[in-house]
C-alpha atoms as a PDB file:
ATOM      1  CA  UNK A   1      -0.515 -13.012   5.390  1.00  0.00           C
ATOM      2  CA  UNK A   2       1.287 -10.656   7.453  1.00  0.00           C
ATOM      3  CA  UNK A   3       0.928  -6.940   6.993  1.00  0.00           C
ATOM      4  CA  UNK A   4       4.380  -5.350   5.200  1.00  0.00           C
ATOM      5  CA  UNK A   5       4.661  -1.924   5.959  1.00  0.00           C
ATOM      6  CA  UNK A   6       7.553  -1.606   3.768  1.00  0.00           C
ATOM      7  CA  UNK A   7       5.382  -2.882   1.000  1.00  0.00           C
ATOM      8  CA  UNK A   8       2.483  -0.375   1.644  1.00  0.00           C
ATOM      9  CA  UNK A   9       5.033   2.232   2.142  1.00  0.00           C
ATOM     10  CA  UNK A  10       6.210   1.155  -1.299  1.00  0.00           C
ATOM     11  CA  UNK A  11       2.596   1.142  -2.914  1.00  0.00           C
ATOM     12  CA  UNK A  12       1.905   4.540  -1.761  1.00  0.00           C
ATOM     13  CA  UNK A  13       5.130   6.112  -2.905  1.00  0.00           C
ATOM     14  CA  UNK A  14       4.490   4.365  -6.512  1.00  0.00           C
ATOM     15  CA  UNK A  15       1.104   5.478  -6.925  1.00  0.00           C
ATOM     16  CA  UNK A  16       2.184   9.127  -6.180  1.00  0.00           C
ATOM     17  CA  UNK A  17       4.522   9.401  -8.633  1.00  0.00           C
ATOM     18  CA  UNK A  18       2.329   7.298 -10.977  1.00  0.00           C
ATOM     19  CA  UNK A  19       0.248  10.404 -10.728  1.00  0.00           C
ATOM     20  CA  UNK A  20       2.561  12.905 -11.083  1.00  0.00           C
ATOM     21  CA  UNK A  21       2.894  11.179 -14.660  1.00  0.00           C
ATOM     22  CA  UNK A  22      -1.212  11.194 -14.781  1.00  0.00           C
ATOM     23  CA  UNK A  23      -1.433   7.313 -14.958  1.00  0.00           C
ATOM     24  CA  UNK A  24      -3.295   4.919 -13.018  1.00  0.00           C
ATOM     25  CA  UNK A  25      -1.464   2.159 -10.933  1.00  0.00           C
ATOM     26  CA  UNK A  26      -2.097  -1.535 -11.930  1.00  0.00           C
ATOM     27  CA  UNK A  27      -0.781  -4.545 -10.218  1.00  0.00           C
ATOM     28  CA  UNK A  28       1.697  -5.043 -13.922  1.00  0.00           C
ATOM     29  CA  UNK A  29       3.091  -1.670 -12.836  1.00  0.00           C
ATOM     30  CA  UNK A  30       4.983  -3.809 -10.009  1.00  0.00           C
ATOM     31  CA  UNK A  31       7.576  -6.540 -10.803  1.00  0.00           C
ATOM     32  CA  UNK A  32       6.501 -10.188 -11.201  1.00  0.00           C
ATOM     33  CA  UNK A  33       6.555 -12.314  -8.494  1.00  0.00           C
ATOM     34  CA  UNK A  34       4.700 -10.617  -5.964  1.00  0.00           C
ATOM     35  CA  UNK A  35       1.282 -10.330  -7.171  1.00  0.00           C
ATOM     36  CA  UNK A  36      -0.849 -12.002  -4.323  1.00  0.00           C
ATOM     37  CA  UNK A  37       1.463 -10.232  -1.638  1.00  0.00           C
ATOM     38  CA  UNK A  38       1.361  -6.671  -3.609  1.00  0.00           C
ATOM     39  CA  UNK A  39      -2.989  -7.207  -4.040  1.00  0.00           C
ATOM     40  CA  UNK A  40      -3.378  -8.187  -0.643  1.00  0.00           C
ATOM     41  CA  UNK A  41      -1.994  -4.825   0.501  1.00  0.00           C
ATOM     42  CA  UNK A  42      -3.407  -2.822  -1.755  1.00  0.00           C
ATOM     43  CA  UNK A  43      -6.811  -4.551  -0.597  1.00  0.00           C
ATOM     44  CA  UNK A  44      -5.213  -3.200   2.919  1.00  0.00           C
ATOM     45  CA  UNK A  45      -4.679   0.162   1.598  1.00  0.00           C
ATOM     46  CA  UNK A  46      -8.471   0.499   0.139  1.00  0.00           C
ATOM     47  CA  UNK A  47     -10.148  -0.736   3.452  1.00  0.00           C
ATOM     48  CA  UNK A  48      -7.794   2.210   5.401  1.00  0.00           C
ATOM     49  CA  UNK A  49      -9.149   4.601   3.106  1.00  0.00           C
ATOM     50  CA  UNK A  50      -5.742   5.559   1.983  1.00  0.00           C
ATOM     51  CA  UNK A  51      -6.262   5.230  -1.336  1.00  0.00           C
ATOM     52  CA  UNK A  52      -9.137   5.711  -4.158  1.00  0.00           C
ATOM     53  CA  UNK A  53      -9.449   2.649  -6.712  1.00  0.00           C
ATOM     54  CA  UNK A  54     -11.262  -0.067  -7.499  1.00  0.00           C
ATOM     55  CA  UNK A  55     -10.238  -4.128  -7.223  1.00  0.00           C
ATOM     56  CA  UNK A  56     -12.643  -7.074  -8.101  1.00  0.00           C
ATOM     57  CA  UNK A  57     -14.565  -8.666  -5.649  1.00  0.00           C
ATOM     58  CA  UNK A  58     -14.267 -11.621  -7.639  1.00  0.00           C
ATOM     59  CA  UNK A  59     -13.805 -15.412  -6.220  1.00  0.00           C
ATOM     60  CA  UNK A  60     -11.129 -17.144  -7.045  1.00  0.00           C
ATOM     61  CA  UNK A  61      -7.667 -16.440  -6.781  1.00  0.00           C
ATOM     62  CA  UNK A  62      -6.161 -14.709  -3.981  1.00  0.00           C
ATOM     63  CA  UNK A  63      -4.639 -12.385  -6.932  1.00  0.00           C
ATOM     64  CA  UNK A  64      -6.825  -9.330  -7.926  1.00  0.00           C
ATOM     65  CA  UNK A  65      -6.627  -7.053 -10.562  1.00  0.00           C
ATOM     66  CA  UNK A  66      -6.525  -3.423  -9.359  1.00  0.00           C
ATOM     67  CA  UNK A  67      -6.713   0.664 -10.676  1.00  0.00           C
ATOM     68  CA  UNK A  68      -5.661   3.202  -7.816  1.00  0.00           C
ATOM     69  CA  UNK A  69      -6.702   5.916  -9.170  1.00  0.00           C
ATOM     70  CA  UNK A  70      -5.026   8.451  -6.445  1.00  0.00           C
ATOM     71  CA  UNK A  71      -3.988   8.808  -2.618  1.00  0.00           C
ATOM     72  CA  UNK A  72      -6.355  10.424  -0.221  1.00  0.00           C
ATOM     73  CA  UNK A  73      -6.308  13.130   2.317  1.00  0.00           C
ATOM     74  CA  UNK A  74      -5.466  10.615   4.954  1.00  0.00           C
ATOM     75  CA  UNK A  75      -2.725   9.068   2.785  1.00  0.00           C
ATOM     76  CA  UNK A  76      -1.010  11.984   1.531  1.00  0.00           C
ATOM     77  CA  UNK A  77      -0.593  12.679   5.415  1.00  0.00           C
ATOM     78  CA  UNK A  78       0.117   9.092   6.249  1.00  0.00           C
ATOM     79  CA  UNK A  79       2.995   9.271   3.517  1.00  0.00           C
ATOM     80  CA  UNK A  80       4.606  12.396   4.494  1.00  0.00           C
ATOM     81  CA  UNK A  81       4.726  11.155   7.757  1.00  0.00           C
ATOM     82  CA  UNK A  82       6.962   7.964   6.416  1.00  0.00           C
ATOM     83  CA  UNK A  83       8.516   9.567   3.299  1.00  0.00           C
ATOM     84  CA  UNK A  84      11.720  10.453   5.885  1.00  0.00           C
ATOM     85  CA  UNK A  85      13.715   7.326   5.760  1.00  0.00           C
ATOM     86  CA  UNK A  86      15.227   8.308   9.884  1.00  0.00           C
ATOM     87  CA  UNK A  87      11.550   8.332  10.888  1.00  0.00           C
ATOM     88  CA  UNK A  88      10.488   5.440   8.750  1.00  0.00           C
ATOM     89  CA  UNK A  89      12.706   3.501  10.852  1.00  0.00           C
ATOM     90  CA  UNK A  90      11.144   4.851  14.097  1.00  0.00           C
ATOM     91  CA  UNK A  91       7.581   4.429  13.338  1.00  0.00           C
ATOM     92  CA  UNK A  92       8.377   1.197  12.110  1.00  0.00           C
ATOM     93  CA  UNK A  93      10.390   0.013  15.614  1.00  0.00           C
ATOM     94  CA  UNK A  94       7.464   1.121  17.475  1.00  0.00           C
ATOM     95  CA  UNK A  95       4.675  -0.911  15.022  1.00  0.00           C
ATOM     96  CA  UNK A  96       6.569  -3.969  15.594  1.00  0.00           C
ATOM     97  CA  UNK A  97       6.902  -3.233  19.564  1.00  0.00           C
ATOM     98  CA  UNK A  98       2.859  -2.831  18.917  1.00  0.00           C
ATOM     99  CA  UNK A  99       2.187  -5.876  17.219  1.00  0.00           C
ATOM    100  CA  UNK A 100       4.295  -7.862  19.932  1.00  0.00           C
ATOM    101  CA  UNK A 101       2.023  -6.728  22.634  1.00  0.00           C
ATOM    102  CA  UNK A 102      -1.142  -7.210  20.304  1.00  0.00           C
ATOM    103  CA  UNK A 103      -0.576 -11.063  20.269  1.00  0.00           C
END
């Protein structure tokens, strides 16, 4: 699966308002349909040490249950830096230019 920075951009923003509101952030806080894609990224986020939770390291199916509890140091910064929707785009031309070369 390919990595969807609009998607982790997406996580991140949901799990800081989630809590604002003092709640946790579960996958059924996310519509239906895009359980193994949202998991996988939150698996993503976890690994980057963006974000404090927990998620099953269960076998079985590629869709995980998950609690993010809150962002962290690094992700707070790493979402202000894409919160602006002008430099979203820029950071997000130059990723792709990045991956292009990576390949």
């Amino acid at each position: 699966m390919k990595r969807d920075w609009d998607l982790i951009r997406e996580i991140l923003v949901a799990l800081e308002d989630k809590k604002e509101s003092k709640g946790i952030l579960r996958l059924k806080d996310f519509p239906s349909g895009r359980e193994q894609e949202i998991s996988y990224h939150v698996a993503l986020l976890l690994d980057a040490g963006l974000v404090e939770g927990s998620m099953p390291s269960e076998f079985g199916p590629p869709v995980k249950r998950f609690n993010l509890s809150r962002l962290t140091w690094e992700g707070h910064d790493f979402l202000d830096a894409i919160r602006n929707d002008d430099v979203w785009s820029k950071i997000k031309t130059k990723l792709a230019r990045q991956q292009n070369l990576w390949r």
